[in-house]
Protein backbone atom coordinates (compact mmCIF):
# COMPACT_ATOMS: atom_id res chain seq x y z
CA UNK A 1 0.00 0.00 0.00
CA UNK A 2 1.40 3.29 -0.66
CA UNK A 3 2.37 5.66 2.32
CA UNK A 4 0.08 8.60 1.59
CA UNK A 5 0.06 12.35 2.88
CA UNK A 6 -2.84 15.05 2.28
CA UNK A 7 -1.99 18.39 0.64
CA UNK A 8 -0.82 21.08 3.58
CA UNK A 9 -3.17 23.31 5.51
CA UNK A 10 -2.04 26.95 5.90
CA UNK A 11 -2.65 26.48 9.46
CA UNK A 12 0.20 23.81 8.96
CA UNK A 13 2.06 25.90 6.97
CA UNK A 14 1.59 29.30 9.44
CA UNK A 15 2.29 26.95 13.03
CA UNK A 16 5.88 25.74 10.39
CA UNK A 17 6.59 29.10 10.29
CA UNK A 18 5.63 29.36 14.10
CA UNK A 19 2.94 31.95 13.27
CA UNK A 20 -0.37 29.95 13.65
CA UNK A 21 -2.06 32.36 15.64
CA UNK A 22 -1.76 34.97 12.58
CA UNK A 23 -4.87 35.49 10.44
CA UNK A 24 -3.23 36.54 7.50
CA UNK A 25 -0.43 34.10 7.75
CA UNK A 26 -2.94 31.10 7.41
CA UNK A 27 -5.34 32.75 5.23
CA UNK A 28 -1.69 33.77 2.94
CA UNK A 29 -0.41 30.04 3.17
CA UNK A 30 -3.97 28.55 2.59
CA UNK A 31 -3.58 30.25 -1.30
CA UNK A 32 0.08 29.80 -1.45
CA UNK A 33 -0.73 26.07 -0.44
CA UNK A 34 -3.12 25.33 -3.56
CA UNK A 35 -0.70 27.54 -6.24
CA UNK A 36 2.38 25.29 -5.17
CA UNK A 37 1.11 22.34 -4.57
CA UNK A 38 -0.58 22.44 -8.80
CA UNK A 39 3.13 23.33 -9.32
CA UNK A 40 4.59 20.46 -7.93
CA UNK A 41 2.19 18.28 -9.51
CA UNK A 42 2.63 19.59 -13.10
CA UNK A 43 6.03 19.12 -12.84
CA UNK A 44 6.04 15.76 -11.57
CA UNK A 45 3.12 15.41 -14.60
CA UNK A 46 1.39 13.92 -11.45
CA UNK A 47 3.34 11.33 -10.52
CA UNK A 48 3.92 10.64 -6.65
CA UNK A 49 0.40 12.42 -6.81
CA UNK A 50 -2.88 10.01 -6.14
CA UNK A 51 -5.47 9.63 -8.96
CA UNK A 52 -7.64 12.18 -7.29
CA UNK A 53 -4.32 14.66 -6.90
CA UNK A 54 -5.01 15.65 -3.22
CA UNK A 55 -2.75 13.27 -1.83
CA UNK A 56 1.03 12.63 -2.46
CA UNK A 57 4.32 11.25 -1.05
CA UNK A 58 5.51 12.51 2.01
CA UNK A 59 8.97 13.64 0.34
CA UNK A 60 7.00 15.22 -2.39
CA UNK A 61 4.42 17.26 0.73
CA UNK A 62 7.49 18.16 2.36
CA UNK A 63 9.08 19.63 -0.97
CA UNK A 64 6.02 21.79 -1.33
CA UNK A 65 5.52 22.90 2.23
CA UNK A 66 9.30 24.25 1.88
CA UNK A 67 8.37 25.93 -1.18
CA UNK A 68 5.37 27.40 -0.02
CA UNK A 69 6.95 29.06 3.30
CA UNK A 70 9.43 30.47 1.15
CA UNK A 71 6.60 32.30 -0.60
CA UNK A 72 4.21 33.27 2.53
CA UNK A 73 7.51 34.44 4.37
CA UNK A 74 7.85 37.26 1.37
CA UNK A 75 4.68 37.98 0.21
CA UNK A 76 5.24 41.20 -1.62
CA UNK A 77 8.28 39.05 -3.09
CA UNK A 78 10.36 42.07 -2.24
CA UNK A 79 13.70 41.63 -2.94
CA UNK A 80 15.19 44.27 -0.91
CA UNK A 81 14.30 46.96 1.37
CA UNK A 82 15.80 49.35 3.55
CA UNK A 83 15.05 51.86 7.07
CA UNK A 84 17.80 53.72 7.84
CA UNK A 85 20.75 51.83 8.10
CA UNK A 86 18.73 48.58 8.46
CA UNK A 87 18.42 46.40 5.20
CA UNK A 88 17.41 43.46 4.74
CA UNK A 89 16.78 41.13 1.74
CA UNK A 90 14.54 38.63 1.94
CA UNK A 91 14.32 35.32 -0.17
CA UNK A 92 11.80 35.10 -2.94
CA UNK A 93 10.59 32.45 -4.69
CA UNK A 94 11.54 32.12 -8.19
CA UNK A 95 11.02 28.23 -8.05
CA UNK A 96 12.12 25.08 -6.10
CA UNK A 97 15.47 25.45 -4.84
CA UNK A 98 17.81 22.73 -5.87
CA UNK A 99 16.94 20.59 -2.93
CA UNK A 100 13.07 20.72 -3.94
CA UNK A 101 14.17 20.05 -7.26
CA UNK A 102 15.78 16.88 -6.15
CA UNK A 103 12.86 15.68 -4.43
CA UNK A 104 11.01 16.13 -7.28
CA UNK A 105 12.33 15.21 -10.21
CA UNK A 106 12.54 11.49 -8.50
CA UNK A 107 9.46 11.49 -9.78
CA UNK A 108 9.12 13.19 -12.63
CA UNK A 109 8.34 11.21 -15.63
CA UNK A 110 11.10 12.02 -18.42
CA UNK A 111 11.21 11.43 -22.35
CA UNK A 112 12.42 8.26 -22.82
């Protein structure tokens, strides 16, 4: 029997990102969550995805919950801003890092 996982909450992605009791941060995640996750499974051309596509391997959920905190952590996708003397630059998300990548492409179906 294959080992199963359901797509991510944003509640699961917001307490990740040890914000759960932030509105916004599970209502941001919760769209993030659905954009990432038809990513992933495009990619993979749905495999390590069930038939119905709202379940898939726990490597390939983790991959996505990565991917997706990335996003919700830098919504504005800014890529640098400044106060004062303070600057910061945050990550954005401009697809699956190379780790993500690996997970996912041990999947992928490729031409043979």
């Amino acid at each position: 029997m294959a080992d199963w996982q359901s797509k991510p909450t944003g509640a699961e992605i917001a307490t990740l990102m040890n914000r759960a009791d932030d509105a916004e941060a599970v209502t941001l995640a919760s769209a993030y969550v659905d954009v990432i996750w038809e990513m992933a499974k495009e990619y993979t051309r749905g495999e390590g995805f069930s038939i119905d596509g709202l379940q898939a391997k726990p490597s390939v959920v983790s991959a996505v919950k990565l991917a997706v905190i990335r996003v919700a952590a830098n919504p504005t996708q800014v890529k640098r801003f400044q106060v004062g003397e303070y600057s910061e630059t945050p990550t954005v998300f401009e697809g699956f890092t190379l780790a993500e990548l690996a997970v996912l492409n041990a999947y992928r179906k490729r031409a043979l």
